[in-house]
Each structure stands twice: as structure tokens, then as C-alpha cells.
N, C-alpha and C. Protein backbone atom coordinates (compact mmCIF):
# COMPACT_ATOMS: atom_id res chain seq x y z
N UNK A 1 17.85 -1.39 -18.35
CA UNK A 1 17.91 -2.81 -18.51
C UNK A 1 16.86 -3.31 -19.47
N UNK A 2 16.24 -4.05 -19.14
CA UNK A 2 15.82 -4.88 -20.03
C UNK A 2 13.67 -5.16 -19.40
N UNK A 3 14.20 -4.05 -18.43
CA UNK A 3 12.44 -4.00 -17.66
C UNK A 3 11.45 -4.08 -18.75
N UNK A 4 10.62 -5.03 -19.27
CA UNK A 4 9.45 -5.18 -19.72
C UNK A 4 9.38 -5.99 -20.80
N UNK A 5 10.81 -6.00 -21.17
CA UNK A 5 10.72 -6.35 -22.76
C UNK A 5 11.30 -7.43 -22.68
N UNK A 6 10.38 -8.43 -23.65
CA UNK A 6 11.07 -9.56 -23.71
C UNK A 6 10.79 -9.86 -25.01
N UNK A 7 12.34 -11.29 -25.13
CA UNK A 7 12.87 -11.49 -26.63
C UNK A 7 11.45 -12.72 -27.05
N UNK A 8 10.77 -12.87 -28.05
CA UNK A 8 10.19 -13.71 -28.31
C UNK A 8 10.69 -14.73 -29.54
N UNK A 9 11.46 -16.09 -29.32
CA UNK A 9 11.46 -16.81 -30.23
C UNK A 9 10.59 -17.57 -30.94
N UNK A 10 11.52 -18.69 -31.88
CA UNK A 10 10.56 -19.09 -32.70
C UNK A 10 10.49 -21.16 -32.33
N UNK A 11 11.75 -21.25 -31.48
CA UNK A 11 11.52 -22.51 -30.57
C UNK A 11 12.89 -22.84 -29.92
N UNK A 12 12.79 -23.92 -29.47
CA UNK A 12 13.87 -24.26 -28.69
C UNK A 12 15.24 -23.58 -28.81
N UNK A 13 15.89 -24.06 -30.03
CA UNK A 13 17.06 -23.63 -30.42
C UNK A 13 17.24 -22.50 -30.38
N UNK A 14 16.63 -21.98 -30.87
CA UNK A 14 16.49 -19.94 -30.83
C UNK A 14 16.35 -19.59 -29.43
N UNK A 15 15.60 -20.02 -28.10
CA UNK A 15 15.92 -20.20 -26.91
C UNK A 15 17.23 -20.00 -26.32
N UNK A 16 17.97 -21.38 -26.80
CA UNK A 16 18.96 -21.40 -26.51
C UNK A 16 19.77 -20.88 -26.71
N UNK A 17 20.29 -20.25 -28.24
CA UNK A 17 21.02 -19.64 -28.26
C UNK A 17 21.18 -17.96 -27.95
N UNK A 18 19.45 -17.80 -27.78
CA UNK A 18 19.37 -16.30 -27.05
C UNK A 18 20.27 -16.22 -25.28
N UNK A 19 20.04 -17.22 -24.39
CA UNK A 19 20.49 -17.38 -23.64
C UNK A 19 22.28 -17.83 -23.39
N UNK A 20 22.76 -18.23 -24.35
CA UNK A 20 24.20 -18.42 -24.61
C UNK A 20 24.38 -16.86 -24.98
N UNK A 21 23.76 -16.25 -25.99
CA UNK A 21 24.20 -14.71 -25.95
C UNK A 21 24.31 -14.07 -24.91
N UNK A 22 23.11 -14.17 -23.79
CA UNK A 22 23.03 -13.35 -22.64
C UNK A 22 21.81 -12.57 -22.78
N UNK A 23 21.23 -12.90 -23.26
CA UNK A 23 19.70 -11.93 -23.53
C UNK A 23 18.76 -13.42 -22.77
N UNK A 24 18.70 -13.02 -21.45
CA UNK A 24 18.04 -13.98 -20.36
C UNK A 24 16.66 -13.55 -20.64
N UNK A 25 16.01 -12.44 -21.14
CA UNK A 25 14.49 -12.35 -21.35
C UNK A 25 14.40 -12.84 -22.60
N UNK A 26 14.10 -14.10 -22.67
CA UNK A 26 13.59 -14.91 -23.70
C UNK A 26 12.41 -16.20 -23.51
N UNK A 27 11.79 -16.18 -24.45
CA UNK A 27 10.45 -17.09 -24.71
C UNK A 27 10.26 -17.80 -25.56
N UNK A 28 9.52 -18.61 -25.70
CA UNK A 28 9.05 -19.30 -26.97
C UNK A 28 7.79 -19.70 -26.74
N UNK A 29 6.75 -20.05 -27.90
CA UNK A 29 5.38 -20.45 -28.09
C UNK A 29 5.99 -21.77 -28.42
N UNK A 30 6.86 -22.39 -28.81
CA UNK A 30 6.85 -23.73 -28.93
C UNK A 30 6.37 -24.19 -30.46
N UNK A 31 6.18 -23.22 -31.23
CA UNK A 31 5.24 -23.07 -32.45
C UNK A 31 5.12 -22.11 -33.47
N UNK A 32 5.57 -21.64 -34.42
CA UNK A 32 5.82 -20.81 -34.71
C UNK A 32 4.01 -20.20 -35.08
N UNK A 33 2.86 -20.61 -34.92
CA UNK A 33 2.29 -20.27 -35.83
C UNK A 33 0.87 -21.27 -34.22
N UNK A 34 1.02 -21.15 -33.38
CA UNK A 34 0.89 -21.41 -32.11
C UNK A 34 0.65 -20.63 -30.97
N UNK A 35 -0.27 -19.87 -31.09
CA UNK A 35 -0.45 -18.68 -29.89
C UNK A 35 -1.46 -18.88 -28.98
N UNK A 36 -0.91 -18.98 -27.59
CA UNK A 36 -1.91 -20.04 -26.79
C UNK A 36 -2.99 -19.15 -26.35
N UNK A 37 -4.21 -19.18 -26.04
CA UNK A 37 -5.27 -18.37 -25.84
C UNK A 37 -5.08 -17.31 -24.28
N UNK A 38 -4.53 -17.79 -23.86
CA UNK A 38 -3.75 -16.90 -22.45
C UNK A 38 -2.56 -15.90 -22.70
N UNK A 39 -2.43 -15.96 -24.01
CA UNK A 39 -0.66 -15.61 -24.02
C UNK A 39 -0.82 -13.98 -23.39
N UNK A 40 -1.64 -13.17 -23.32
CA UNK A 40 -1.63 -11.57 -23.35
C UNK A 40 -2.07 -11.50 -21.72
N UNK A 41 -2.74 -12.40 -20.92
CA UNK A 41 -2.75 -13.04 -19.54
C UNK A 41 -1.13 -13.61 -19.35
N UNK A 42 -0.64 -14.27 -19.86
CA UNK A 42 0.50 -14.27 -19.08
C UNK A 42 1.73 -13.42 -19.43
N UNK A 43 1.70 -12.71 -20.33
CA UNK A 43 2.65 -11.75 -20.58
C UNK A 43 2.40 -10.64 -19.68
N UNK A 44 1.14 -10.39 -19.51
CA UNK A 44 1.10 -8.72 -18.31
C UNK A 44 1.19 -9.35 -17.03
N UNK A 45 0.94 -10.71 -16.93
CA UNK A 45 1.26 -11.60 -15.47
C UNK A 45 2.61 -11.64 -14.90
N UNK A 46 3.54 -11.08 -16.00
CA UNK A 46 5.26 -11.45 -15.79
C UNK A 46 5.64 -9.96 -16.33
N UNK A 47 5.19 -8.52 -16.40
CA UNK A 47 5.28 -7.31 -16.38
C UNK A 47 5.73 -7.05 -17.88
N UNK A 48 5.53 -8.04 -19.31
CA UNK A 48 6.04 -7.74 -20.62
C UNK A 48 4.69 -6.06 -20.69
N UNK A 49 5.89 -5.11 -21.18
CA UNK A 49 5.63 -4.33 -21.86
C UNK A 49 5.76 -3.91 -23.64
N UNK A 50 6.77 -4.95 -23.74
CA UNK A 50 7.16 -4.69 -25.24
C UNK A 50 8.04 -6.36 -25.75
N UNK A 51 7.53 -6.86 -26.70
CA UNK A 51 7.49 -7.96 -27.65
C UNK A 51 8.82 -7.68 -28.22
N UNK A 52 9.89 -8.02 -28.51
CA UNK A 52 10.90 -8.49 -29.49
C UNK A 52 10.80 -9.59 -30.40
N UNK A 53 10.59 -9.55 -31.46
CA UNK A 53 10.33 -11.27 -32.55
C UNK A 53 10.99 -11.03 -33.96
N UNK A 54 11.60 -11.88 -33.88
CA UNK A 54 12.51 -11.91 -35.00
C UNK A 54 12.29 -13.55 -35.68
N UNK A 55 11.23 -13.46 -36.85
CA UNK A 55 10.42 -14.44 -37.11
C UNK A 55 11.28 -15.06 -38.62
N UNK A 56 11.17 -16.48 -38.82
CA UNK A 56 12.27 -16.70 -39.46
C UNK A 56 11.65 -16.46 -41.03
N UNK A 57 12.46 -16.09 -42.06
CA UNK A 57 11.89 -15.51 -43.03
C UNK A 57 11.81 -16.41 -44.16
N UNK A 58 10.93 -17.62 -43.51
CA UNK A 58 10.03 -18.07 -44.99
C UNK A 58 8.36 -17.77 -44.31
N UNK A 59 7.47 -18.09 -45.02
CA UNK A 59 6.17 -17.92 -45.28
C UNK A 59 5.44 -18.27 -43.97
N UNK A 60 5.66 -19.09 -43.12
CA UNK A 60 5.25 -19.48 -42.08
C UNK A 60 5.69 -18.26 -40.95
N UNK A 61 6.99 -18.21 -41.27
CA UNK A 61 7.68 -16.66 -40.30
C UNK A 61 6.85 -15.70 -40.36
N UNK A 62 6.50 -15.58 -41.49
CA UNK A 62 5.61 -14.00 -41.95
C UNK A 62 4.28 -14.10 -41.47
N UNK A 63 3.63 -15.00 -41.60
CA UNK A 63 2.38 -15.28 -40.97
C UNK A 63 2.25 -15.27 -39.49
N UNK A 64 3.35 -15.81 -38.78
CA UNK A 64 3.25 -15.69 -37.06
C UNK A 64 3.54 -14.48 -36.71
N UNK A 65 4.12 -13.65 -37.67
CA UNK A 65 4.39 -12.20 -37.82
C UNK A 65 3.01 -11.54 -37.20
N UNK A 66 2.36 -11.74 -38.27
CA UNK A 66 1.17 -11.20 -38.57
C UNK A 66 0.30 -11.66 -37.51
N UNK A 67 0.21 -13.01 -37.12
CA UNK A 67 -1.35 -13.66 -36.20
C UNK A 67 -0.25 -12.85 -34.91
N UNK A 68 0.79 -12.69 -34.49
CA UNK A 68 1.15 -12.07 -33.16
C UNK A 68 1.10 -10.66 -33.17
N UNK A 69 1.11 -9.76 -34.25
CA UNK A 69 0.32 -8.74 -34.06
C UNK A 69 -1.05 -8.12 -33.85
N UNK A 70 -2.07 -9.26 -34.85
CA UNK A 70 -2.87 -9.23 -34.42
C UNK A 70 -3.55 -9.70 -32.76
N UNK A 71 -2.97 -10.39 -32.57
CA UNK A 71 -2.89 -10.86 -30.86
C UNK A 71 -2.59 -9.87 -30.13
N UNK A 72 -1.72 -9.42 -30.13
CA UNK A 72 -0.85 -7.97 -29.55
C UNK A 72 -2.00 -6.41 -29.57
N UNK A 73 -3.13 -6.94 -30.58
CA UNK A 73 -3.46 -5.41 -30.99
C UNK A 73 -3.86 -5.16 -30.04
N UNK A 74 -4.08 -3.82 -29.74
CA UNK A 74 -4.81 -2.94 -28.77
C UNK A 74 -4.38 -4.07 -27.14
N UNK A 75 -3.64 -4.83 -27.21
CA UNK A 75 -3.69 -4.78 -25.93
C UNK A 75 -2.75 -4.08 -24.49
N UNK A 76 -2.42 -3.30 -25.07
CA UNK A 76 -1.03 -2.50 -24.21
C UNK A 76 0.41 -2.83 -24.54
N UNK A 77 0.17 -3.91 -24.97
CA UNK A 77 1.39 -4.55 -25.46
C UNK A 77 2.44 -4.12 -26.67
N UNK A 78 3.71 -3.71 -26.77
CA UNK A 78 3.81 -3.15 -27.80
C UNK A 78 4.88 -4.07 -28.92
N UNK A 79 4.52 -4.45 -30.03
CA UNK A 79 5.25 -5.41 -30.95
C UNK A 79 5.95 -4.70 -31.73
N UNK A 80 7.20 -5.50 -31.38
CA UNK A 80 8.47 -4.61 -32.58
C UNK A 80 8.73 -6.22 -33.57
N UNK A 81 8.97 -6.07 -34.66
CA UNK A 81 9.40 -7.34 -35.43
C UNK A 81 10.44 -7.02 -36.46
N UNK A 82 11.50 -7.66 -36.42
CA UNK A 82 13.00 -7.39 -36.60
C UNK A 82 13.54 -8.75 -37.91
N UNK A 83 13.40 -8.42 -38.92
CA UNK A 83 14.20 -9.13 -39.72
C UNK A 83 15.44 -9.43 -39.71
N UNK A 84 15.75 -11.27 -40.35
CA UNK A 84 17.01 -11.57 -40.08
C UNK A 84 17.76 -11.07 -41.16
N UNK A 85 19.00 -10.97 -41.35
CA UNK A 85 19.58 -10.95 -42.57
C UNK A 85 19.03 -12.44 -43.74
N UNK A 86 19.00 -11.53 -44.84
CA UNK A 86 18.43 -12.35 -46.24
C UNK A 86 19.40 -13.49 -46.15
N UNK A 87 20.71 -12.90 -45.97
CA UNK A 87 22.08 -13.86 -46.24
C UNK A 87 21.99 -15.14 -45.55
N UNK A 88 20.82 -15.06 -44.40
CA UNK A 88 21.01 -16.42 -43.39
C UNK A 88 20.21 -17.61 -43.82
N UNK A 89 19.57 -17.04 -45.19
CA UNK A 89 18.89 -18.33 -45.84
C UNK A 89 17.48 -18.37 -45.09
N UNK A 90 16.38 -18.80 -46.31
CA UNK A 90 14.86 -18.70 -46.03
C UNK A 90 14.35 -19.25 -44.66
N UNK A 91 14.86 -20.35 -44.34
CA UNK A 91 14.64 -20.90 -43.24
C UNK A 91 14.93 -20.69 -41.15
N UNK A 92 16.25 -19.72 -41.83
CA UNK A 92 16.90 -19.13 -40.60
C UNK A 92 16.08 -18.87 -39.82
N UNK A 93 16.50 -18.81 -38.36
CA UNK A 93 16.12 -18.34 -37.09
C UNK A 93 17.50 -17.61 -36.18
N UNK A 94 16.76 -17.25 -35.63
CA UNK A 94 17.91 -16.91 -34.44
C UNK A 94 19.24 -17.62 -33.98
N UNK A 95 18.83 -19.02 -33.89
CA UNK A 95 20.33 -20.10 -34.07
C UNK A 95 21.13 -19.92 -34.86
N UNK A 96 20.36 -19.86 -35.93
CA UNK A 96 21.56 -19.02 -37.21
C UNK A 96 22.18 -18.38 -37.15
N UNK A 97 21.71 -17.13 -37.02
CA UNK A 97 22.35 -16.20 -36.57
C UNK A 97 23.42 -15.92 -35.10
N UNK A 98 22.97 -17.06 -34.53
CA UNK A 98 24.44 -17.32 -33.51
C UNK A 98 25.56 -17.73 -34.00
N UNK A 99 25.41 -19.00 -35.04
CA UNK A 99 26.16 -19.45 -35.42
C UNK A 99 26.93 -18.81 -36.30
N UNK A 100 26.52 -17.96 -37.59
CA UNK A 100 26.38 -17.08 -38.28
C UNK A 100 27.52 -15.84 -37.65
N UNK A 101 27.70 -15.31 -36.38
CA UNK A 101 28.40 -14.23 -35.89
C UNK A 101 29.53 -15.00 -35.08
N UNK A 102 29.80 -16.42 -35.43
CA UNK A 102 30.60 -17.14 -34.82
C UNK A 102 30.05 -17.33 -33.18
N UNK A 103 29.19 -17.27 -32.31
CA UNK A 103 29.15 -17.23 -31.19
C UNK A 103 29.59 -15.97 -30.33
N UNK A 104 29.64 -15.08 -30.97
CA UNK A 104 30.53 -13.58 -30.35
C UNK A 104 29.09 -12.90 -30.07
N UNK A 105 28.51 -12.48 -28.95
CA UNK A 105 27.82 -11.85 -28.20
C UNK A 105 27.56 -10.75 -28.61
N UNK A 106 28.47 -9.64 -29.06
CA UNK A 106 28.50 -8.83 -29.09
C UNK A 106 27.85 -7.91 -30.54
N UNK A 107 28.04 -9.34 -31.40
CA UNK A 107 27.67 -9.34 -32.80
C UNK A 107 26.32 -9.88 -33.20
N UNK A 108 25.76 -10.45 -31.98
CA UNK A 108 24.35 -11.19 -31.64
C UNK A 108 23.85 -10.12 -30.98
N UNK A 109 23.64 -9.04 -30.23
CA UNK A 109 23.17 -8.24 -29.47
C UNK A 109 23.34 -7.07 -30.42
């Protein structure tokens, strides 16, 4: 299943549409560029072993990239970071990409 790992978005919408997919381990900082000083306290508080982030690919994306790895370092925690397709345009997020696979689950997962 899905023991440890959870999806990390980039805000609401990306939320949401992780959860219309069916990927119920999902989060958000509310911020793309926003990492609250507890976050590595409440991630081992709720058993995260491993980070999913799929950060949206303009300049701001790449940077929360980066400050959440560095956050992540050395702390047990393990960060995977997953590019969107180029095709979904600089700004894309995860919503996009719902919309993007027509809403089909299967093509989102």
C-alpha cells in the first residue's frame, strides 16, 4: 500500500485533484516555497517515510524543490521529486495534469 509515503502538493487544487484520483495520502504546505519549522516533527508524527513532490515547473517549483530537500536532508526522510510533463505548460501543477488525462485515474496514477 501506500505505508509511509505520502504525496506532497503544491496547494489546494493539486489536493484536490490528488484525492479525486484516489491517492488519499496527500498534503500541502499551502505555499509552494513555505516550509513550516515543524514540518519533519510532523511528518515522523503521522509515520511519513518517503516524500512524493511533483513541483510545478517554473522557477519557484524548482526552488521548493530544492529548500524541501534541503529540509528533508539527513533526516530519515526520503525525497523523491517527479517532473511534470513539459507539454503541461511552465506553470502546471498536478490539477493539470488531472485535467490533462481527462480525469481517468488510471492515467493520473
Amino acid at each position: 500500500g501506500t505505508s509511509g509515503t505520502l504525496v506532497l502538493a503544491n496547494g489546494e487544487p493539486s489536493v484536490l485533484a490528488c484525492l479525486a484520483a484516489g491517492v488519499d495520502n496527500v498534503a500541502s504546505l499551502f505555499g509552494e516555497i513555505s516550509v513550516p519549522p515543524t514540518l519533519i516533527q510532523d511528518l515522523k508524527g503521522i509515520g511519513v517515510k518517503r516524500v512524493l513532490y511533483f513541483p510545478d515547473l517554473d522557477t519557484t517549483g524548482k526552488r521548493a524543490a530544492g529548500l524541501l530537500a534541503r529540509t528533508l536532508m539527513e533526516t530519515g526522510i526520503e525525497l523523491q521529486v517527479f517532473r511534470l510533463p513539459e507539454a503541461l505548460g511552465q506553470k502546471a501543477d498536478l490539477n493539470d495534469l488531472w485535467v490533462e488525462v481527462k480525469f481517468d485515474r488510471s492515467r493520473f496514477q
